[in-house]
Structure formats: structure tokens, C-alpha cells
C-alpha atoms as a PDB file:
ATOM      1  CA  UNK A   1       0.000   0.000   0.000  1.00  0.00           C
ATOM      2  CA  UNK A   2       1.001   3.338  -1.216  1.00  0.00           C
ATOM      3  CA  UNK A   3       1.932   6.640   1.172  1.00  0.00           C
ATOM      4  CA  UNK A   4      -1.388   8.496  -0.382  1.00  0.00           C
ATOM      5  CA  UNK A   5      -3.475   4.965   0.409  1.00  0.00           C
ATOM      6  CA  UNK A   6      -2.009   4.523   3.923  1.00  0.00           C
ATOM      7  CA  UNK A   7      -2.808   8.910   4.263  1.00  0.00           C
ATOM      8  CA  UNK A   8      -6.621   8.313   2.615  1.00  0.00           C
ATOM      9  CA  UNK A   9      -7.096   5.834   5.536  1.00  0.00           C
ATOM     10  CA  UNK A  10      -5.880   7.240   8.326  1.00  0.00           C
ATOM     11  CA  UNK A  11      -7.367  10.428   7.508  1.00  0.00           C
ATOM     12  CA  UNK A  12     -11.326   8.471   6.979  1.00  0.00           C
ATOM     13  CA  UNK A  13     -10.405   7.099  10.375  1.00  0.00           C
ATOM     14  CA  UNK A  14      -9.730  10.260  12.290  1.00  0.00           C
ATOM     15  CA  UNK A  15     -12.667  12.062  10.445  1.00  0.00           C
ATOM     16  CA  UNK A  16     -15.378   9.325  11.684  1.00  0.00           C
ATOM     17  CA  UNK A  17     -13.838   9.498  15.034  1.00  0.00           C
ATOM     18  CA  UNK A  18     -13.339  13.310  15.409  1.00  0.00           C
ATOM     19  CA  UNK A  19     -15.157  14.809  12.755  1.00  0.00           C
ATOM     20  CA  UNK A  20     -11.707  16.209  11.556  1.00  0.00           C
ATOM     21  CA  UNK A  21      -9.335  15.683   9.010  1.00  0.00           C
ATOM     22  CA  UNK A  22      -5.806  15.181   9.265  1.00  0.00           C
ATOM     23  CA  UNK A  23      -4.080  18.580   8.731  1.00  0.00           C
ATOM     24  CA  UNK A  24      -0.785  19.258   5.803  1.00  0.00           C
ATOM     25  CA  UNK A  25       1.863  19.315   9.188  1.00  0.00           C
ATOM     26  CA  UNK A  26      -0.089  15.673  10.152  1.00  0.00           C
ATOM     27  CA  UNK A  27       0.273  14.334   6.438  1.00  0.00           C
ATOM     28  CA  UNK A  28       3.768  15.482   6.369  1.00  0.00           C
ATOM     29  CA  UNK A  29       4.177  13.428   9.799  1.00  0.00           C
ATOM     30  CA  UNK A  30       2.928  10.347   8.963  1.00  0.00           C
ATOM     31  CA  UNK A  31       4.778  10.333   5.716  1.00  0.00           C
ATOM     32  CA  UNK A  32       7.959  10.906   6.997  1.00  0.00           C
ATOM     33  CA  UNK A  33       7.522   8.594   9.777  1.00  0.00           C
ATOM     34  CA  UNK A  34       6.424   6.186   7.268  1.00  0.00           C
ATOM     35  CA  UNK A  35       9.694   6.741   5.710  1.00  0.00           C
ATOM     36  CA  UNK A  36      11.910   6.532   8.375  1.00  0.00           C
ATOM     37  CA  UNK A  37      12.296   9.980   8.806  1.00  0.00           C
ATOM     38  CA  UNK A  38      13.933  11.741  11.538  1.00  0.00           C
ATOM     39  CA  UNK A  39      11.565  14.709  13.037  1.00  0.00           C
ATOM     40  CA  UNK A  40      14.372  17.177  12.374  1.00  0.00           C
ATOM     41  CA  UNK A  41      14.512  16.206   9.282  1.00  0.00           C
ATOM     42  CA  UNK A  42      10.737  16.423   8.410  1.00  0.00           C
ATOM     43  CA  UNK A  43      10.463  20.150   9.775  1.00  0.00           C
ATOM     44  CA  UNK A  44      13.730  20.780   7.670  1.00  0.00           C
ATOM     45  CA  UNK A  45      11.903  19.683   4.510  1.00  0.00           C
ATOM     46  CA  UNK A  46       8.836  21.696   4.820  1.00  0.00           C
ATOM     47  CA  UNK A  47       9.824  24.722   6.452  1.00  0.00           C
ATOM     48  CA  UNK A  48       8.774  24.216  10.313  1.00  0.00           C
ATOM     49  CA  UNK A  49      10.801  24.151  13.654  1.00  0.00           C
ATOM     50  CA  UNK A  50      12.272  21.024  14.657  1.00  0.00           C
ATOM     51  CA  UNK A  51      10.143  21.433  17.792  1.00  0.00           C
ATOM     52  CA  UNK A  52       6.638  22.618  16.340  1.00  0.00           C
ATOM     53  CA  UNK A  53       6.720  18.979  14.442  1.00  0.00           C
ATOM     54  CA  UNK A  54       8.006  16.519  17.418  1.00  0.00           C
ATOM     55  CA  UNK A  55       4.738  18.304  19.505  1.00  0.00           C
ATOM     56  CA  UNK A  56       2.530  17.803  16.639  1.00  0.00           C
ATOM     57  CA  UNK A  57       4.206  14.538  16.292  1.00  0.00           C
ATOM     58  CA  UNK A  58       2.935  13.541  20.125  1.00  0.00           C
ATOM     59  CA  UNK A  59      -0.388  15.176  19.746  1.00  0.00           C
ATOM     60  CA  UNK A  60      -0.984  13.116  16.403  1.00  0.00           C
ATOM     61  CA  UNK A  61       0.280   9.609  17.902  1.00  0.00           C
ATOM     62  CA  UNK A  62      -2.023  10.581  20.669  1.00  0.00           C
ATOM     63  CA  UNK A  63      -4.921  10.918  18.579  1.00  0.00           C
ATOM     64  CA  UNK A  64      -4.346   7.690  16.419  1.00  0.00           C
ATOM     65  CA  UNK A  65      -3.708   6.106  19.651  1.00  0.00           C
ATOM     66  CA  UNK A  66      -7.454   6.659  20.763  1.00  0.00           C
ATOM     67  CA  UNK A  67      -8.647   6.461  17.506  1.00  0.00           C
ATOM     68  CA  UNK A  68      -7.587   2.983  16.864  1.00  0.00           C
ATOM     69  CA  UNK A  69      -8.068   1.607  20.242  1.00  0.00           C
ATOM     70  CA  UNK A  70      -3.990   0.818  20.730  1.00  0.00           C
ATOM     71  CA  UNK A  71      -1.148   2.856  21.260  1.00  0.00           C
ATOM     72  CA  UNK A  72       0.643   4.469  18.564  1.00  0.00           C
ATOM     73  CA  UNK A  73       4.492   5.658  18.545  1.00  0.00           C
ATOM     74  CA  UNK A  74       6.673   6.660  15.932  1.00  0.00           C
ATOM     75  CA  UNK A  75       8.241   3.335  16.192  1.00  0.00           C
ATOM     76  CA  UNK A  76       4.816   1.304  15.418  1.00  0.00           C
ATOM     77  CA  UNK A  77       3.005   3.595  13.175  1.00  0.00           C
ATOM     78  CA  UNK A  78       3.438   1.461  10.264  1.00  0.00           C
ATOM     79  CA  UNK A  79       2.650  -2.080  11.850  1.00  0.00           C
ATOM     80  CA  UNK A  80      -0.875  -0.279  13.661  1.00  0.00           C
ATOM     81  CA  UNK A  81      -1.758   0.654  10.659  1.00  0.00           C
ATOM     82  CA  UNK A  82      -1.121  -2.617   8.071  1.00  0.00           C
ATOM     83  CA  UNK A  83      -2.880  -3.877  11.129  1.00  0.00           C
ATOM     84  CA  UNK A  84      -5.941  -1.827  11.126  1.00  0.00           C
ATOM     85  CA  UNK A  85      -6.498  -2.043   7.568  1.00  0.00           C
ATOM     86  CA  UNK A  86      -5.962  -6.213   7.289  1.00  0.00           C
ATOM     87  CA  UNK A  87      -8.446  -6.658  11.008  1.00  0.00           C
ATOM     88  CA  UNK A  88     -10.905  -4.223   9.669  1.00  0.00           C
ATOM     89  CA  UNK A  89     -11.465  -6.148   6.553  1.00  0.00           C
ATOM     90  CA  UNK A  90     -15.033  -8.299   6.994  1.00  0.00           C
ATOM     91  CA  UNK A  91     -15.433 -10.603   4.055  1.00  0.00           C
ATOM     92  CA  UNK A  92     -18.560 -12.180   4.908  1.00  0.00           C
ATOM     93  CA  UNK A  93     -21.140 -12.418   2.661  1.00  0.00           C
ATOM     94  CA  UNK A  94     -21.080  -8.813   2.067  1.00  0.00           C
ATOM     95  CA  UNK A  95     -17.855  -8.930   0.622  1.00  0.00           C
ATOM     96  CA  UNK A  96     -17.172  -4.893   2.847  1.00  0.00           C
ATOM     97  CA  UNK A  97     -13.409  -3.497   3.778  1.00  0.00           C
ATOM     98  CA  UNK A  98     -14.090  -1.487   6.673  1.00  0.00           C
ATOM     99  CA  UNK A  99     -12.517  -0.158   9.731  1.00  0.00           C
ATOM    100  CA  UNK A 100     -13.565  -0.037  13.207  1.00  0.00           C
ATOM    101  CA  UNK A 101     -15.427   2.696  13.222  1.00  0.00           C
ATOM    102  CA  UNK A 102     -17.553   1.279  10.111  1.00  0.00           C
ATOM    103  CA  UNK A 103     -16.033   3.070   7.023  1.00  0.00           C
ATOM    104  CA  UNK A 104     -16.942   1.121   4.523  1.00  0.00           C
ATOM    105  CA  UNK A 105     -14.628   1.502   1.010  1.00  0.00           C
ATOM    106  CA  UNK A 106     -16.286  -1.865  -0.514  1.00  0.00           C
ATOM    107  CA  UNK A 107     -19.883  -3.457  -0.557  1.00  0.00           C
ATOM    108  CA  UNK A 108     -20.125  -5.417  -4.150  1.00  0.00           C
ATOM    109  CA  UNK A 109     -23.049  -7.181  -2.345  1.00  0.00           C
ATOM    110  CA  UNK A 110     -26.031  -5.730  -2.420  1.00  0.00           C
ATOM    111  CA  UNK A 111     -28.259  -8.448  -0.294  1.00  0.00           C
ATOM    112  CA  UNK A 112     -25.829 -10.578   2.708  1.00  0.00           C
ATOM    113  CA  UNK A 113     -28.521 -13.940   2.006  1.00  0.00           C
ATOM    114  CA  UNK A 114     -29.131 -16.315  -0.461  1.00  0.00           C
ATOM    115  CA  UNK A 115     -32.482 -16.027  -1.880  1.00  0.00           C
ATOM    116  CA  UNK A 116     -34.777 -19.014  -2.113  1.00  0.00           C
ATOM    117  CA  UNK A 117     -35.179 -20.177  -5.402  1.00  0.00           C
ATOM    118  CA  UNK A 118     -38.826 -19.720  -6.596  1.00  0.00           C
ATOM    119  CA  UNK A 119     -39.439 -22.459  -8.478  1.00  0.00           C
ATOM    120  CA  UNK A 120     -42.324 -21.179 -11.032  1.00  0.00           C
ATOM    121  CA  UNK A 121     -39.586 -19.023 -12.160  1.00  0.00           C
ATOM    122  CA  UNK A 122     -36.580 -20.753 -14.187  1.00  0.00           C
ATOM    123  CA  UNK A 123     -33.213 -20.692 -12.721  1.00  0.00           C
ATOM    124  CA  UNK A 124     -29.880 -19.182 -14.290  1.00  0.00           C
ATOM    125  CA  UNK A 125     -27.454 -20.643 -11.860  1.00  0.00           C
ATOM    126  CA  UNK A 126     -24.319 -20.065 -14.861  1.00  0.00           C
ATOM    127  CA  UNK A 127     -25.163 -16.002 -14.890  1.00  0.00           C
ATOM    128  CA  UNK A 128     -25.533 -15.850 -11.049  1.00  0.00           C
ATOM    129  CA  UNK A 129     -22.236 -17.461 -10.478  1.00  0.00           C
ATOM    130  CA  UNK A 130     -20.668 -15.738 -13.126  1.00  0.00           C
ATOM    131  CA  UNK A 131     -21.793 -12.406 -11.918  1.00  0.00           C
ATOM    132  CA  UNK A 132     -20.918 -13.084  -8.474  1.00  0.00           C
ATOM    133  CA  UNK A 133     -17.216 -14.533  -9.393  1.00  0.00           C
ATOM    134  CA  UNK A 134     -16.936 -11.369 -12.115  1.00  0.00           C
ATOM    135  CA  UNK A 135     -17.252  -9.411  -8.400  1.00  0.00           C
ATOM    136  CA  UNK A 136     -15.511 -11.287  -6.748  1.00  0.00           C
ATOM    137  CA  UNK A 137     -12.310 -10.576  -9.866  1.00  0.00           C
ATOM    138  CA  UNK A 138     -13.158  -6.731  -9.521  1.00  0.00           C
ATOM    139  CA  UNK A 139     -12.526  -6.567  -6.109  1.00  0.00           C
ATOM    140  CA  UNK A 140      -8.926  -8.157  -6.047  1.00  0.00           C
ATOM    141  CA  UNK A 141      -7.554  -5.190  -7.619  1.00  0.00           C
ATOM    142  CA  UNK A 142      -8.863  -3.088  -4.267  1.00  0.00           C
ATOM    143  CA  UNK A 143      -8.077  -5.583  -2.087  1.00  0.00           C
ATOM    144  CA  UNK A 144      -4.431  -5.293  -3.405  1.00  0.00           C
ATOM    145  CA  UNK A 145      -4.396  -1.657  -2.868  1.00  0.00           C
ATOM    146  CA  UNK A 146      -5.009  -2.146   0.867  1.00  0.00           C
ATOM    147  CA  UNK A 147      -1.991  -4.359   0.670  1.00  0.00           C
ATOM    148  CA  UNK A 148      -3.334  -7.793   0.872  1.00  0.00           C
ATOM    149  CA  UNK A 149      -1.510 -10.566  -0.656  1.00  0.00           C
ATOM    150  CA  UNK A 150      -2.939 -12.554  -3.305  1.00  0.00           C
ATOM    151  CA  UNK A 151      -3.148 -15.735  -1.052  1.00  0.00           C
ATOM    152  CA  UNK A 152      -4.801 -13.778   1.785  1.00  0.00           C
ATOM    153  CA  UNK A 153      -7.118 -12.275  -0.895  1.00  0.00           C
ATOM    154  CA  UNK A 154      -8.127 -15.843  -2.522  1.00  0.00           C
ATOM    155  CA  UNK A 155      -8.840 -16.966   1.360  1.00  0.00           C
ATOM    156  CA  UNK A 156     -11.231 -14.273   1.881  1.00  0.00           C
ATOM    157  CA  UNK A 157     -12.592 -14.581  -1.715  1.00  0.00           C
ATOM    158  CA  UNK A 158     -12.930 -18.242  -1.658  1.00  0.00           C
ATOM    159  CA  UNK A 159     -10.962 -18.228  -5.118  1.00  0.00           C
ATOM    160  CA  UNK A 160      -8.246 -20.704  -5.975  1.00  0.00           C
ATOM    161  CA  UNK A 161      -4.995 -18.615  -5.799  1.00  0.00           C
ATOM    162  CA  UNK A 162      -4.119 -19.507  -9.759  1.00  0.00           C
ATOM    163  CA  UNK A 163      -7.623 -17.196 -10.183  1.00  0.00           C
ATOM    164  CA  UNK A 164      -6.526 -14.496  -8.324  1.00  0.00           C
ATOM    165  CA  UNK A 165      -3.175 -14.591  -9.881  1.00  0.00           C
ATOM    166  CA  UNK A 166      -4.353 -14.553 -13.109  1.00  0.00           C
ATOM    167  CA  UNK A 167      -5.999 -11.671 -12.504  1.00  0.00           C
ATOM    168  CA  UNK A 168      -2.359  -9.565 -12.552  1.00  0.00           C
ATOM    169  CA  UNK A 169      -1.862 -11.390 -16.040  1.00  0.00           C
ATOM    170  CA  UNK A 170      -4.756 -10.236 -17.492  1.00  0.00           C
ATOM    171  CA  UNK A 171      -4.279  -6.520 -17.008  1.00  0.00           C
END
């Protein structure tokens, strides 16, 4: 998952939870912490005092602390969140990525149960299942942008792997 992926998320989580979006200075922070920055060297970059950042630094870990329910440091940042994103996915029969405090980035389902087939009405089980696995296809794609592997995506897809590998080929 990509800097401006991890950034979308965290800043979806802090605006359900505070009704407020991560700031440019709180970007800038979680970016450089994301790549291994030094604090000096993230207020050197953009322009702020050395001490301005590492107190915006402790007010932001603070807040991502209580907004994910664990406490956040500098030196697990990245693991909280790659752990946020994978425990908030919920592949059930909804097939929905969301995070704790229910934002939801995918629902390909629209209806969670199987409807009873009526049987004055002819069945078209090969279109069903094709629809449902040409979902299913779509969604890898997304799934990969979160930073799931393909194995851990063909688990919660219930897709042989060679499927969801072929899916890379195809593009």
C-alpha cells in the first residue's frame, strides 16, 4: 500500500472518530515517519521548527492512539496501521473493507442472504455465479491496494490462488 493509500485511511479514520481531518503538518508526519524519517529532518523539509513537528508529532500519535483503540508511537506507526487495515477487513457475505469505526470503502453485495429459489420461475445458476465470481475478480484489484496478498485475498474470496493470480496477467 502506497503513502497516499495509507494517508486516505488514516485520515477516513480520524474524520469518523473526530469529525476532523488530518491537517498538511499531520500528512507530512505520517509520511515521513512512514519513511523513516527523523523529526528534524521532516520540519527541515517543509519549512517548520524542529520542535513545532516533534509536539505535533505527540499530539498526532495521541490521537491515532485513541482512535484505533492501541497505542501508537513513531516506532509502530506502520505495523498499527497494516494492522488496522488487514483486522478491519469483513469478508462475509457482504464482501465490505471497513474499519472499526464502520467506514466502509467496498460493498459489491447488495443483499448478505441467499435467496430461495422460486421455483415457477426458471433458474440461471451459470449467470448468477458468473456475476458473483466477475465481483468477486473486480474486487482483487482493491483488495491489493489495501496491501493484501494474493493468497490472503483468494482466502477471503474463496478463489483458488491460480484465479486471483491470473488476474495480474490479465491486465
Amino acid at each position: 500500500m502506497d503513502s497516499p493509500q495509507i494517508l486516505q485511511f488514516v485520515d477516513e479514520a480520524v474524520y469518523t472518530n473526530t469529525g476532523k481531518r488530518l491537517n498538511n503538518l499531520q500528512r507530512k508526519i505520517i509520511s515521513g515517519i512512514l519513511k523513516r524519517q527523523r523529526y528534524a529532518d521532516v520540519a527541515e523539509t517543509h519549512d517548520y521548527s524542529s520542535q513545532h513537528v516533534k509536539k505535533a508529532s505527540h499530539e498526532l500519535l495521541q490521537m491515532l492512539s485513541e482512535v484505533f483503540g492501541e497505542q501508537v508511537k513513531k516506532s509502530n506507526l506502520e505495523s498499527v496501521i497494516e494492522r488496522q487495515i488487514n483486522q478491519n477487513i469483513n469478508l462475509g457475505n457482504n464482501t465490505t473493507i471497513k474499519n472499526s469505526s464502520h467506514i466502509s470503502y467496498i460493498n459489491n453485495c447488495s443483499n448478505s442472504s441467499t435467496p430461495t429459489p422460486d421455483i415457477s420461475q426458471p433458474e440461471i445458476p451459470d449467470l448468477q455465479e458468473e456475476s458473483k465470481n466477475q465481483t468477486k475478480i473486480e474486487t482483487i484489484d482493491k483488495l491489493r491496494q489495501f496491501g493484501l496478498s494474493d493468497e490472503q485475498i483468494a482466502e477471503a474470496l474463496d478463489l483458488p490462488l491460480e484465479q486471483v493470480k491470473q488476474v495480474d496477467l490479465e491486465d
